[in-house]
PDB file of N, CA and C in Angstrom:
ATOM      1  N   UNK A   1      20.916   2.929  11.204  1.00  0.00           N
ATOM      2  CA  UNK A   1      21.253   1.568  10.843  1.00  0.00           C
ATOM      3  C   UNK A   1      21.638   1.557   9.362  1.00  0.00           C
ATOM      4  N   UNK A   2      22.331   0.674   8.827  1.00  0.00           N
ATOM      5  CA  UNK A   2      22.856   0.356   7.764  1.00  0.00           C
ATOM      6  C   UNK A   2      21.963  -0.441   7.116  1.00  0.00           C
ATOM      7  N   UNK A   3      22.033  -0.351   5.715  1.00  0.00           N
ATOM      8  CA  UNK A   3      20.919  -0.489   4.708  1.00  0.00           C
ATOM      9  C   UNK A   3      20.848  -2.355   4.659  1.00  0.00           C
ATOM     10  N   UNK A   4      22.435  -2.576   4.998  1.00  0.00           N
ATOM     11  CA  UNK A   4      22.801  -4.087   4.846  1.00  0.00           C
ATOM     12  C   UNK A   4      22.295  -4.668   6.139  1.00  0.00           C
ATOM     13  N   UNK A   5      22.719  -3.980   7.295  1.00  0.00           N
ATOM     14  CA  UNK A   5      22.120  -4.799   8.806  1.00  0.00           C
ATOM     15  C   UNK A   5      20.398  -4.805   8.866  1.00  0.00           C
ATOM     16  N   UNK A   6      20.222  -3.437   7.993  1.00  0.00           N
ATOM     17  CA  UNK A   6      18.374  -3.472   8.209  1.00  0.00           C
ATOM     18  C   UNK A   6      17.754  -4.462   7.424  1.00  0.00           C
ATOM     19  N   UNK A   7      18.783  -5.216   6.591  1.00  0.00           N
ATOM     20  CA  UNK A   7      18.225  -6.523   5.412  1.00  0.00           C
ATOM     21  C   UNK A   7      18.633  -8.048   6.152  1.00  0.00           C
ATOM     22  N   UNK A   8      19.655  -7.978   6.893  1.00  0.00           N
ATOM     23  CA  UNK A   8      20.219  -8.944   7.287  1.00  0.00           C
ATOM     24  C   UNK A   8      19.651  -9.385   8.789  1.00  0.00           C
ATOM     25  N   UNK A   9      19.050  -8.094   9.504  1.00  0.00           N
ATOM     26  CA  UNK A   9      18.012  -8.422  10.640  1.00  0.00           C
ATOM     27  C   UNK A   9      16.780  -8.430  10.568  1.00  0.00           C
ATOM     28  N   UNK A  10      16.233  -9.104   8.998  1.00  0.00           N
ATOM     29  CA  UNK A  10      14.742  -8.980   8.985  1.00  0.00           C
ATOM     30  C   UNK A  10      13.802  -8.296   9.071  1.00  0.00           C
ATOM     31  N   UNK A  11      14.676  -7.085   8.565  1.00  0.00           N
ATOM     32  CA  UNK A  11      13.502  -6.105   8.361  1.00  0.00           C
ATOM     33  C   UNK A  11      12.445  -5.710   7.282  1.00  0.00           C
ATOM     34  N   UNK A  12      11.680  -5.542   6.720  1.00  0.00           N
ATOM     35  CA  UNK A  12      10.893  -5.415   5.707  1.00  0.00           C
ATOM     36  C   UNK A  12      10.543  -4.064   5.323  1.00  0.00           C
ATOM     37  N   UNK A  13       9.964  -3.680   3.663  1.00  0.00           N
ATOM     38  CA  UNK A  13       9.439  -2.824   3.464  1.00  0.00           C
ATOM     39  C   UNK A  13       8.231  -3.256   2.619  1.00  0.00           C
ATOM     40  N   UNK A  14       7.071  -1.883   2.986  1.00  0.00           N
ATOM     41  CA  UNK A  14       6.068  -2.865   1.946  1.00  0.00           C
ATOM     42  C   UNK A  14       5.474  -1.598   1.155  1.00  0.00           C
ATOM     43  N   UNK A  15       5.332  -1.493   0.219  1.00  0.00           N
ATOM     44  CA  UNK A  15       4.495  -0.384  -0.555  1.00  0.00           C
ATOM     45  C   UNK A  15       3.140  -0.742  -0.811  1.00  0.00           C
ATOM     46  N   UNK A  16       2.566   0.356  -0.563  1.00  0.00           N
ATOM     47  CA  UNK A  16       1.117   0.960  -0.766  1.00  0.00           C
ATOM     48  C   UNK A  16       0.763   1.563  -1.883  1.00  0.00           C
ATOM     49  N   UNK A  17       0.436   0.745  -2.791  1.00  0.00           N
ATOM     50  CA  UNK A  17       0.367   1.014  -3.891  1.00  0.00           C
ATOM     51  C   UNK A  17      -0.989   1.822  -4.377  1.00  0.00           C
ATOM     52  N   UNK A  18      -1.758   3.065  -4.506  1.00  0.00           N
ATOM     53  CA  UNK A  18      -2.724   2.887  -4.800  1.00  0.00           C
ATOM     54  C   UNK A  18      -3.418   2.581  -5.881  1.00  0.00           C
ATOM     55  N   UNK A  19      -4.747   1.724  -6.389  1.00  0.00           N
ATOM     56  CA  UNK A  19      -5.197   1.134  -7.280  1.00  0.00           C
ATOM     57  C   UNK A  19      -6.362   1.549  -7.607  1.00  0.00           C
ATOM     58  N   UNK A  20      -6.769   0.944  -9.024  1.00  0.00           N
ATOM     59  CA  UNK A  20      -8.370   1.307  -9.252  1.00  0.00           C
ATOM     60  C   UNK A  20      -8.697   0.210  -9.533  1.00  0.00           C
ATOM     61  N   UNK A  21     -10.094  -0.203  -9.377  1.00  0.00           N
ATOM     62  CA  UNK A  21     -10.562  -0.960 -10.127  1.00  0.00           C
ATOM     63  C   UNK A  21     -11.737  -0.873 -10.529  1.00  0.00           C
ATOM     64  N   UNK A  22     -11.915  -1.618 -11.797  1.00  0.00           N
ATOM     65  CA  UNK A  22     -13.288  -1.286 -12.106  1.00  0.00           C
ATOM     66  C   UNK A  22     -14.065  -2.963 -11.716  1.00  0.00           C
ATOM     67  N   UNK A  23     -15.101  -2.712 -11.513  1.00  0.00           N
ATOM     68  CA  UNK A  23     -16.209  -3.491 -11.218  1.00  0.00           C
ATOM     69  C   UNK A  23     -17.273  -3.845 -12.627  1.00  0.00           C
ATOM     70  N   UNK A  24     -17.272  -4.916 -12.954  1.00  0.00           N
ATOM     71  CA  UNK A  24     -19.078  -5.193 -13.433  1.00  0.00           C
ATOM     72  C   UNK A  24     -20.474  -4.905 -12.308  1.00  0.00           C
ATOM     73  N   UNK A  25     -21.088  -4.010 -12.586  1.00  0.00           N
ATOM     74  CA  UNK A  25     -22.223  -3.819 -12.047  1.00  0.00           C
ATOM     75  C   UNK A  25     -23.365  -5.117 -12.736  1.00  0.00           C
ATOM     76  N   UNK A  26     -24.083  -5.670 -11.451  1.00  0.00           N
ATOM     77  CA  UNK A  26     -25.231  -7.101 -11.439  1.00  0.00           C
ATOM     78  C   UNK A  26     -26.368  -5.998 -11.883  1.00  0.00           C
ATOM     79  N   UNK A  27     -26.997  -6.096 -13.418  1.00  0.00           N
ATOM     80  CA  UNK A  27     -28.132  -5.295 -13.860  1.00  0.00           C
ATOM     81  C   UNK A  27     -29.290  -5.905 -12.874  1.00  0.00           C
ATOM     82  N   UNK A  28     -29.234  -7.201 -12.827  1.00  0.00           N
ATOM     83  CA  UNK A  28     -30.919  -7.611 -12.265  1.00  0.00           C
ATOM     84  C   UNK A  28     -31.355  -6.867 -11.052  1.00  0.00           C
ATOM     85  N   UNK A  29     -30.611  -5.713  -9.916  1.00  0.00           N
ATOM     86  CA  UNK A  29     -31.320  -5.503  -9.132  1.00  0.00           C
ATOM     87  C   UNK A  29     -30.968  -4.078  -9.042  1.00  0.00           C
ATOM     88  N   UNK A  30     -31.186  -3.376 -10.091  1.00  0.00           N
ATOM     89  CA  UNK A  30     -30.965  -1.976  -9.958  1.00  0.00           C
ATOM     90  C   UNK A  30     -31.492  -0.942  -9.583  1.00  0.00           C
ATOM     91  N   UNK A  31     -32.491  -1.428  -8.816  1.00  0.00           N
ATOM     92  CA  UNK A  31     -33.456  -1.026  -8.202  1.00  0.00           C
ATOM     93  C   UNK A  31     -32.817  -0.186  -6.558  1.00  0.00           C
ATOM     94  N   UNK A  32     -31.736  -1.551  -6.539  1.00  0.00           N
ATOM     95  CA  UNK A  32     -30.943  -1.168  -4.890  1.00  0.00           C
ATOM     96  C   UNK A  32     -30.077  -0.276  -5.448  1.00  0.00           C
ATOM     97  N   UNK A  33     -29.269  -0.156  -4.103  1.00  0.00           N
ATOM     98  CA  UNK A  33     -27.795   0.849  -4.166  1.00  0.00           C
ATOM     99  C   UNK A  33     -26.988   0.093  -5.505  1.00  0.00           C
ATOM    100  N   UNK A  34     -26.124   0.578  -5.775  1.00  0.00           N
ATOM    101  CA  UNK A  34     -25.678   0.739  -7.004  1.00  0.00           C
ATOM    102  C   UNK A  34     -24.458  -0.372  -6.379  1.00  0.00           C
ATOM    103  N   UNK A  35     -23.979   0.159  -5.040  1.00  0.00           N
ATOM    104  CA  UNK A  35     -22.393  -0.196  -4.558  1.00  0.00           C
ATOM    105  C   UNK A  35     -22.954  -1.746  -4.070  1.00  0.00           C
ATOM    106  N   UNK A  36     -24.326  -2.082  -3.871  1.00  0.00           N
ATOM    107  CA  UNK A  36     -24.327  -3.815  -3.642  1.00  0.00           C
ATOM    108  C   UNK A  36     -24.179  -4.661  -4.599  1.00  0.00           C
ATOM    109  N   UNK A  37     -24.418  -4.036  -5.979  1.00  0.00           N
ATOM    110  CA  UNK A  37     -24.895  -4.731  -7.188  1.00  0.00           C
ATOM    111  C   UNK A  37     -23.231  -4.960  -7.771  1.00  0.00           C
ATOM    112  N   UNK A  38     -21.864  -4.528  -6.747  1.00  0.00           N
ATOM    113  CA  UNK A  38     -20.768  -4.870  -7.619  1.00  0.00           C
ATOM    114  C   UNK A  38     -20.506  -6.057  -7.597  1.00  0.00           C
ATOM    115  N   UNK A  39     -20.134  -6.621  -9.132  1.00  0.00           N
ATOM    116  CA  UNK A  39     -19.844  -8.107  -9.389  1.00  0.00           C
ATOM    117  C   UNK A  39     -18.076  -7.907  -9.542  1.00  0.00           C
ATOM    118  N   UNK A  40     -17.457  -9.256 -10.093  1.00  0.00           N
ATOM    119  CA  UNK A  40     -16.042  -9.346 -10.575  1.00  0.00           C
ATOM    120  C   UNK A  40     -15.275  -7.845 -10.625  1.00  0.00           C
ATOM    121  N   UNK A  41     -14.153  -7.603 -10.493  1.00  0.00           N
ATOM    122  CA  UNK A  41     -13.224  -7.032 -10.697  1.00  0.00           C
ATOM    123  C   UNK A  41     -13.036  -7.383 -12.375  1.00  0.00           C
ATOM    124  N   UNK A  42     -13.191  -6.372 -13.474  1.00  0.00           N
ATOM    125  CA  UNK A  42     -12.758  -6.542 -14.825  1.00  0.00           C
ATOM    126  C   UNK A  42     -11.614  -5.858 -15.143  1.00  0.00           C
ATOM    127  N   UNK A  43     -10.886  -5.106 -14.311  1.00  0.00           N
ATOM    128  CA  UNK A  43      -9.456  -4.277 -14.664  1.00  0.00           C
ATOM    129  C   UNK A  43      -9.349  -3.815 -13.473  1.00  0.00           C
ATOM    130  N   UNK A  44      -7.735  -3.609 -13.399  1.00  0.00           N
ATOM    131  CA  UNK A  44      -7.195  -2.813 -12.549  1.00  0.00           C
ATOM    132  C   UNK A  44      -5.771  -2.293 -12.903  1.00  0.00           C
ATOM    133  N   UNK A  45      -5.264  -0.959 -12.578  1.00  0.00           N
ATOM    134  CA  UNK A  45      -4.366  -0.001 -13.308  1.00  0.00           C
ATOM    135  C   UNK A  45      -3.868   0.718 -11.825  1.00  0.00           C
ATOM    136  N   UNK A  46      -2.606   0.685 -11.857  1.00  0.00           N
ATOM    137  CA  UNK A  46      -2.510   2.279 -10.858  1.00  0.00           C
ATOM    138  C   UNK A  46      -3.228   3.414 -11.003  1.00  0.00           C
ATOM    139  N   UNK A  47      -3.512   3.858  -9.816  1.00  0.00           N
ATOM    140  CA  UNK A  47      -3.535   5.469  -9.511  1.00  0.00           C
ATOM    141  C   UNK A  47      -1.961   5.873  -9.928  1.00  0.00           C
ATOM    142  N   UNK A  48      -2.073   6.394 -10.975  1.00  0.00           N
ATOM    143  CA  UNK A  48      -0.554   7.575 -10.922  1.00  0.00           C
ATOM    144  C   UNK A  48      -0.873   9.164 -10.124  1.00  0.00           C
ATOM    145  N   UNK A  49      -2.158   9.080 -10.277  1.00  0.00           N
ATOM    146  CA  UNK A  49      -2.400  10.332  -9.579  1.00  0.00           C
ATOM    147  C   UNK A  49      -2.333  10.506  -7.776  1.00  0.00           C
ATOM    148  N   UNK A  50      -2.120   9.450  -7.282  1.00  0.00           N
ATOM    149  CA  UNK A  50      -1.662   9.522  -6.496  1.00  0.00           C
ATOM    150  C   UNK A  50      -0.464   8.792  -5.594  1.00  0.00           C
ATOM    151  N   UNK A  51       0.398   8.894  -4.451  1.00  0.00           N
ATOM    152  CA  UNK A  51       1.615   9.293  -4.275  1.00  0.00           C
ATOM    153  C   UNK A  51       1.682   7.286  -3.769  1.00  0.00           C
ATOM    154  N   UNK A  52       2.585   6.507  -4.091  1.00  0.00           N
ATOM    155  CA  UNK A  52       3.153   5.545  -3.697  1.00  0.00           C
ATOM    156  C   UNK A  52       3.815   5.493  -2.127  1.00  0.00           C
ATOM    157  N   UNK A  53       3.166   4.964  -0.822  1.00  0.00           N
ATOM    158  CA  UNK A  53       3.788   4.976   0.305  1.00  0.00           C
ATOM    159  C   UNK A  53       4.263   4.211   0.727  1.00  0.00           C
ATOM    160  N   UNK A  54       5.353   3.847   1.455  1.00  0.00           N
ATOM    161  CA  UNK A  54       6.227   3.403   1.979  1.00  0.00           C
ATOM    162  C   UNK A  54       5.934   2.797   3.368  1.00  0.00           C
ATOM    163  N   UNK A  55       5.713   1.155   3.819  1.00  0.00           N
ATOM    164  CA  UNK A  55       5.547   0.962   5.415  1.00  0.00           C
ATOM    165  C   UNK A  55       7.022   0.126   5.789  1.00  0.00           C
ATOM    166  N   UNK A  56       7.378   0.431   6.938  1.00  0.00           N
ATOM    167  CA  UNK A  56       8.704  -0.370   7.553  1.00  0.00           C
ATOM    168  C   UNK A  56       8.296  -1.189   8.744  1.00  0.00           C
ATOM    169  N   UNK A  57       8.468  -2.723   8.827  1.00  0.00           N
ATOM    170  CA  UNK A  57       8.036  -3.558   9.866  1.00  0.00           C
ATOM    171  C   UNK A  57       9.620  -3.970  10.105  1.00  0.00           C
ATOM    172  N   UNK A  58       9.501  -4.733  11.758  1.00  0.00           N
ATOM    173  CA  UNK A  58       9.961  -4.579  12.126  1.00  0.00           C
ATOM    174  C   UNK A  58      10.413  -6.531  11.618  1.00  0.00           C
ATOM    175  N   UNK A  59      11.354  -7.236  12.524  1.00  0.00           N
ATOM    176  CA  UNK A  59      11.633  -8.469  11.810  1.00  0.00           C
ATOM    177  C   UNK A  59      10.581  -9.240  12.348  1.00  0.00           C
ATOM    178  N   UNK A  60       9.425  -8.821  13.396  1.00  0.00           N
ATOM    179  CA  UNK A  60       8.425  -9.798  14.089  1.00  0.00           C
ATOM    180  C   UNK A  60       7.338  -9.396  13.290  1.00  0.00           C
ATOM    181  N   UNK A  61       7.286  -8.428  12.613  1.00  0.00           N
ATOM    182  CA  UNK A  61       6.264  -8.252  11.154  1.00  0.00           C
ATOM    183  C   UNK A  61       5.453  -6.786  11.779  1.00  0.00           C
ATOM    184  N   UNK A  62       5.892  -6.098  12.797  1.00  0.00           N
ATOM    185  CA  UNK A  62       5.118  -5.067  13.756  1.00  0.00           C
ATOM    186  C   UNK A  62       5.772  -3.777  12.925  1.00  0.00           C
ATOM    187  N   UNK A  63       4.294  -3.238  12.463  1.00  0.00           N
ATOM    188  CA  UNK A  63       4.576  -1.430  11.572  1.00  0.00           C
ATOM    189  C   UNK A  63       5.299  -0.677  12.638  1.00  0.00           C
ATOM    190  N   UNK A  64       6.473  -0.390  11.900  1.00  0.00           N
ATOM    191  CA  UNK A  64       7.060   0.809  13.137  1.00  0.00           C
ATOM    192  C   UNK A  64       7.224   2.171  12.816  1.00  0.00           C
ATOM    193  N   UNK A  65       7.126   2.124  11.142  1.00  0.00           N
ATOM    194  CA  UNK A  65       6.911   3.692  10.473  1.00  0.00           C
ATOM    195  C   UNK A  65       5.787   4.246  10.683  1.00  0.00           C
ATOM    196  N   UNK A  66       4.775   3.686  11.416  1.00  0.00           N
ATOM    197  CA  UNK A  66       2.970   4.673  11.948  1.00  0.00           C
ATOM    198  C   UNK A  66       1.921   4.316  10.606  1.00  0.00           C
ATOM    199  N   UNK A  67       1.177   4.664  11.323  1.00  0.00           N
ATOM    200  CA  UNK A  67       0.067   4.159  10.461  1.00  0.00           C
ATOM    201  C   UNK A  67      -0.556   5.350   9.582  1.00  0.00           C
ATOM    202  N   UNK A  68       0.317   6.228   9.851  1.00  0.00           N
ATOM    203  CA  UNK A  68      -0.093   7.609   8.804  1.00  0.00           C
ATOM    204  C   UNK A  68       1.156   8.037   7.956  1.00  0.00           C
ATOM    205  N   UNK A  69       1.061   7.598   6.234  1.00  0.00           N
ATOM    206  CA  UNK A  69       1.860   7.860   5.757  1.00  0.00           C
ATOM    207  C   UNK A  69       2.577   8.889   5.758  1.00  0.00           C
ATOM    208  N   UNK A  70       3.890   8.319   5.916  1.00  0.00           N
ATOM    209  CA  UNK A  70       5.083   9.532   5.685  1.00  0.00           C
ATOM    210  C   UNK A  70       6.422   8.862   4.963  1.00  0.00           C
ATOM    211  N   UNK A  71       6.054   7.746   4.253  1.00  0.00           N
ATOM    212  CA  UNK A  71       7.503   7.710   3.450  1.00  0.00           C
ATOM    213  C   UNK A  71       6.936   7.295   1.921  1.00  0.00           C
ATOM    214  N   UNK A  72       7.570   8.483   1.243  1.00  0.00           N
ATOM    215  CA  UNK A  72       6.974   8.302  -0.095  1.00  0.00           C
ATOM    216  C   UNK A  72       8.345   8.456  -1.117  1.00  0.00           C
ATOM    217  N   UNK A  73       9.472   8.254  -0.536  1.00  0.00           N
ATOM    218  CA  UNK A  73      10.255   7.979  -2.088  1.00  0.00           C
ATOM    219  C   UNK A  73      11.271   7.619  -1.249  1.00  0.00           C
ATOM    220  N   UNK A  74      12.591   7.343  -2.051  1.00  0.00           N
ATOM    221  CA  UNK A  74      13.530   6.755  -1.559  1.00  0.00           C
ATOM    222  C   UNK A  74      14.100   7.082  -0.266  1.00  0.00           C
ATOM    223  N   UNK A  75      14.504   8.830  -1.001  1.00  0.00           N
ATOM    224  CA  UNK A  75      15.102   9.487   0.458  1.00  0.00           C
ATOM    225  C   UNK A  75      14.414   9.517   1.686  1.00  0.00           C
ATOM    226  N   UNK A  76      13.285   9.452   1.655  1.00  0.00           N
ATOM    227  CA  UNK A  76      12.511   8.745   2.863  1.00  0.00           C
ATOM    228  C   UNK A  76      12.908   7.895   3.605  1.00  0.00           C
ATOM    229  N   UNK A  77      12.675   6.443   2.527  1.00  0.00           N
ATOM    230  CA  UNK A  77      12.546   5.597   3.627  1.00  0.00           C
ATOM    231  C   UNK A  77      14.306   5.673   4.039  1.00  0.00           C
ATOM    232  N   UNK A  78      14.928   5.826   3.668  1.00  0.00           N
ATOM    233  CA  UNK A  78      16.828   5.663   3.710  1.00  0.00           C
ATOM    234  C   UNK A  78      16.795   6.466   5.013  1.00  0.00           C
ATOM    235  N   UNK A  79      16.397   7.552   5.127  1.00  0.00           N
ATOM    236  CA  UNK A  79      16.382   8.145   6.458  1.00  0.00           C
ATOM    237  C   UNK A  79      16.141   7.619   7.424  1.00  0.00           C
ATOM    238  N   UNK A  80      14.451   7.148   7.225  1.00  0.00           N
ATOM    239  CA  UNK A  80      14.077   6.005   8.462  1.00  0.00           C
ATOM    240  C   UNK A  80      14.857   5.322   8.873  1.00  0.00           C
ATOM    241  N   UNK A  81      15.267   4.441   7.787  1.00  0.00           N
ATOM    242  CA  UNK A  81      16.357   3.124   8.252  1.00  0.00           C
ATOM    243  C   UNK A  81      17.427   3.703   8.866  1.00  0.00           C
ATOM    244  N   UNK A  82      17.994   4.807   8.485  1.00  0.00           N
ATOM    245  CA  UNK A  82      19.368   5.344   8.818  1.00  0.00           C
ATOM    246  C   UNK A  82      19.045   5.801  10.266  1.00  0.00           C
ATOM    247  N   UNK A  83      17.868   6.265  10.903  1.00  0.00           N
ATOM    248  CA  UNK A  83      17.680   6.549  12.464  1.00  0.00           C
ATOM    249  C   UNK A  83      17.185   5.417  13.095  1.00  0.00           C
ATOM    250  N   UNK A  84      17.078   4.501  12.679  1.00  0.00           N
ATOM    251  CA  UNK A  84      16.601   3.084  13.053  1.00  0.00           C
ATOM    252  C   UNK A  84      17.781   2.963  14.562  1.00  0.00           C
TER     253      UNK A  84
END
């Protein structure tokens, strides 16, 4: 398929961006697990260390690239679309 018909029949792309974030840890109960006591989100930054993926839905909003990444840069997804 053509890059213009795969835009013009509602197709979508969505990136998977991966992220970090850091957390405020709640001191008053440190007694528990560490991972209950997370409060607010105080930052968040990309992962550069890891790889940016690529999902393709269809125009009814249904993943048709799989649920196990495999499109991670341009020439990727252009392929997909192009065997669409």
């Amino acid at each position: 398929m053509e890059l213009k018909e795969f835009v013009q029949k509602g197709y979508t792309i969505n990136a998977q961006v991966p992220v970090v974030e850091t957390h405020e840890v709640n001191l008053e109960n440190l007694e528990e697990d560490m991972g209950d006591n997370l409060g607010e989100v105080i930052d968040t930054w990309i992962d550069d260390s890891k790889l940016v993926s690529y999902d393709i839905l269809d125009p009814d909003g249904e993943l048709i690239s799989g649920y196990k990444p495999t499109l991670f840069d341009d020439e990727d997804v252009r392929a997909f679309i192009a065997n669409l």
